[in-house]
Each structure stands twice: as structure tokens, then as C-alpha cells.
Protein backbone atom coordinates (compact mmCIF):
# COMPACT_ATOMS: atom_id res chain seq x y z
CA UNK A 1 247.11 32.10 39.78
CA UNK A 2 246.16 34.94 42.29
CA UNK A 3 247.07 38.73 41.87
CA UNK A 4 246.64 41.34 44.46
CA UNK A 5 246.08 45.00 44.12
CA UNK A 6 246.39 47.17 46.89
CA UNK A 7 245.88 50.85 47.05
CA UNK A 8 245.19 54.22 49.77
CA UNK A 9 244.15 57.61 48.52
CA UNK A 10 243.97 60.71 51.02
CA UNK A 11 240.26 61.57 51.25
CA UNK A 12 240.23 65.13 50.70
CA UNK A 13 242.34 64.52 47.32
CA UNK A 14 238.72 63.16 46.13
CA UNK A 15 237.05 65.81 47.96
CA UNK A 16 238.72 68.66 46.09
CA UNK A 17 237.82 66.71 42.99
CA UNK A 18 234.67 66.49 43.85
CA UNK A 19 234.11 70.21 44.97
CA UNK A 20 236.12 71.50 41.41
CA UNK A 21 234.20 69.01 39.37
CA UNK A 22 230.92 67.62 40.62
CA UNK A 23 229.76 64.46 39.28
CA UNK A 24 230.89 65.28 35.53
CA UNK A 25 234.51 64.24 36.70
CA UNK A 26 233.77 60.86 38.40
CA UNK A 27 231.32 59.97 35.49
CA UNK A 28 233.79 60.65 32.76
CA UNK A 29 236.56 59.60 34.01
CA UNK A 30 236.39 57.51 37.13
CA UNK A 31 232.97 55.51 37.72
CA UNK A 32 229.06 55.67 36.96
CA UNK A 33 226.05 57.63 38.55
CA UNK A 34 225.24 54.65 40.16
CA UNK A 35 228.33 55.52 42.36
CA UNK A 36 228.43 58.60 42.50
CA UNK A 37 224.71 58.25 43.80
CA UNK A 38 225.53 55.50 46.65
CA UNK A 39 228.18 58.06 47.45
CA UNK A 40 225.48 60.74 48.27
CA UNK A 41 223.58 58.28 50.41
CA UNK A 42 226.22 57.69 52.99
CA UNK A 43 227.01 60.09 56.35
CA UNK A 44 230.04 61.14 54.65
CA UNK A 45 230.36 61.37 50.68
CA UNK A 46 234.50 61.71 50.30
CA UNK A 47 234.78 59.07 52.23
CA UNK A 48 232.75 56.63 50.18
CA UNK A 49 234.34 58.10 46.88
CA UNK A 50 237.38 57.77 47.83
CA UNK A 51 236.81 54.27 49.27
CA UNK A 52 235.72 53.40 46.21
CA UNK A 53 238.14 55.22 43.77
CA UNK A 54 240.78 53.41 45.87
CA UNK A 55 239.25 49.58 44.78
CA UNK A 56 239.17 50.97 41.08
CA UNK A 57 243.03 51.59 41.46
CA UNK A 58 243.48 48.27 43.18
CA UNK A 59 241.79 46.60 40.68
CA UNK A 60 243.79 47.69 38.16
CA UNK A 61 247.06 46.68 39.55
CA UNK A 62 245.33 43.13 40.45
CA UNK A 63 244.48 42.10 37.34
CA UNK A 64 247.16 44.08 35.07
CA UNK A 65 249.19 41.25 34.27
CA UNK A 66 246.25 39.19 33.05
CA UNK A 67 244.18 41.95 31.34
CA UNK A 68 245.02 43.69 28.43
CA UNK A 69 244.68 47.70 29.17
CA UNK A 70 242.64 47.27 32.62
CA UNK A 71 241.00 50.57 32.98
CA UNK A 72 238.88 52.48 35.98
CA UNK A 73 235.57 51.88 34.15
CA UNK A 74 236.04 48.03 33.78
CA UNK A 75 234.54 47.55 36.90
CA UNK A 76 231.99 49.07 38.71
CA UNK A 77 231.99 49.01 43.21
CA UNK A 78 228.48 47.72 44.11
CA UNK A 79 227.41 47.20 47.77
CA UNK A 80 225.55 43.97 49.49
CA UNK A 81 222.64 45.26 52.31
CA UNK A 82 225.19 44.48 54.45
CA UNK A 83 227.64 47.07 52.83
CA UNK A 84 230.25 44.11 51.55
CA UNK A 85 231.78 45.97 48.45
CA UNK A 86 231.68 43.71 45.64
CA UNK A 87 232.52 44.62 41.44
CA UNK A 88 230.62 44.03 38.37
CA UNK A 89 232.39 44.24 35.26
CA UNK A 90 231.89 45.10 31.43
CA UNK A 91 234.73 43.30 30.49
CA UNK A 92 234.11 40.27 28.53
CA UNK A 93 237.68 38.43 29.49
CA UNK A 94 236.52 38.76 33.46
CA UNK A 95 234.06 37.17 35.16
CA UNK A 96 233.57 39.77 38.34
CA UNK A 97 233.49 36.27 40.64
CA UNK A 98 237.03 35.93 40.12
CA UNK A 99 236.81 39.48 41.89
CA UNK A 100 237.19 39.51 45.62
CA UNK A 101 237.32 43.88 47.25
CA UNK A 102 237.60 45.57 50.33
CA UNK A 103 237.19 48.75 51.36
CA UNK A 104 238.70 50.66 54.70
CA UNK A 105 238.65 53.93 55.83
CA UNK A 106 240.55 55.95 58.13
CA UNK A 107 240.79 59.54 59.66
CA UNK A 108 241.76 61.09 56.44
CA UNK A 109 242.85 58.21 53.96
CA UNK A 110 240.57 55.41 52.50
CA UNK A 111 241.98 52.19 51.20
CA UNK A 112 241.47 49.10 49.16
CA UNK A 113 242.45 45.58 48.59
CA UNK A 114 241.57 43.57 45.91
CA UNK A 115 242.66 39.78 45.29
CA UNK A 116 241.88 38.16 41.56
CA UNK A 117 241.96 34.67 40.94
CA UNK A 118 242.83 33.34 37.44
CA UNK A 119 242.74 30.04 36.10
């Protein structure tokens, strides 16, 4: 069986976030340091949360009718050398290689597909 999960979130949404609530919002609530922390390595840091907030969301509407109470931190967004985004996950009922993610962005929106394969 395959799933998608698709999803686009207006940059400066994340950016207000962001500004209001430093890193103690993502952490909490949306991702890991680890992140947050790539985030802060890139040209521009919205962008790349919001990028990445948007493949959490897709994620969760990919694999929602297979997974019991899919939630943000089930997965974490990891990038190759190359910058491929790719998940890892906590969950013990997913195996992230059923995972497949990417990441565009856009003047002022970032967005996110994600396509899960099931047995």
C-alpha cells in the first residue's frame, strides 16, 4: 500500500513563531535541537524551519491511516551532504525506509511531500 502526505506552510507563520518563542517552541512541541540547529546553519533560517515543519505535517497525513496517533516528534528531518531530506523515526511500528520526503521552497511558502510505503 502507498500513502501520500502533502503539505505548504507560509514561511513567516514559522518566523513569527520563531521570533515569539525561540527554540523552546520547536523543541517542545515541533522537532529536536538537532533541527533547530541545521536550521541556524542555512542562508535563511524560516525557510529551513518551515521546510521542515511542512514534512512533519506531511508525514503525519501519510502515514495516519496506518499509524496509531502519528505525531510531529515521530520523526525527525535529517539531511544527506547533498541536502536530500530524509526522516529517522522513534517509532517502533515504522521503519524510516518505508519513508520517502521532499522539501521545496518558494518566495514566501515552503512545502513538503512525503510518500510511505506499507506492506
Amino acid at each position: 500500500m502507498i500513502s501520500t502526505g502533502i503539505d505548504i506552510v507560509k514561511i513567516d507563520r514559522i518566523q513569527k513563531m520563531c521570533l515569539q518563542y525561540h527554540s523552546d517552541w520547536w523543541i517542545r512541541h515541533i522537532g529536536t535541537k538537532q533541527e533547530w540547529d541545521y536550521a541556524h546553519s542555512k542562508n535563511n533560517f524560516s525557510e529551513s524551519l518551515a521546510g521542515i515543519f511542512a514534512a512533519k505535517e506531511s508525514y503525519i497525513k501519510a502515514v495516519s491511516n496506518y499509524i496509531k496517533k502519528p505525531a510531529l516528534g515521530d520523526v525527525e528531518v535529517f539531511h544527506s551532504p547533498e541536502g536530500r531530506p530524509y526522516f529517522s523515526s522513534n517509532r517502533n511500528d515504522l521503519i524510516s525506509s518505508q519513508l520517502q520526503v521532499s522539501i521545496s521552497h518558494e518566495k514566501e511558502y515552503a512545502i513538503a511531500i512525503v510518500l510511505f510505503i506499507s506492506d
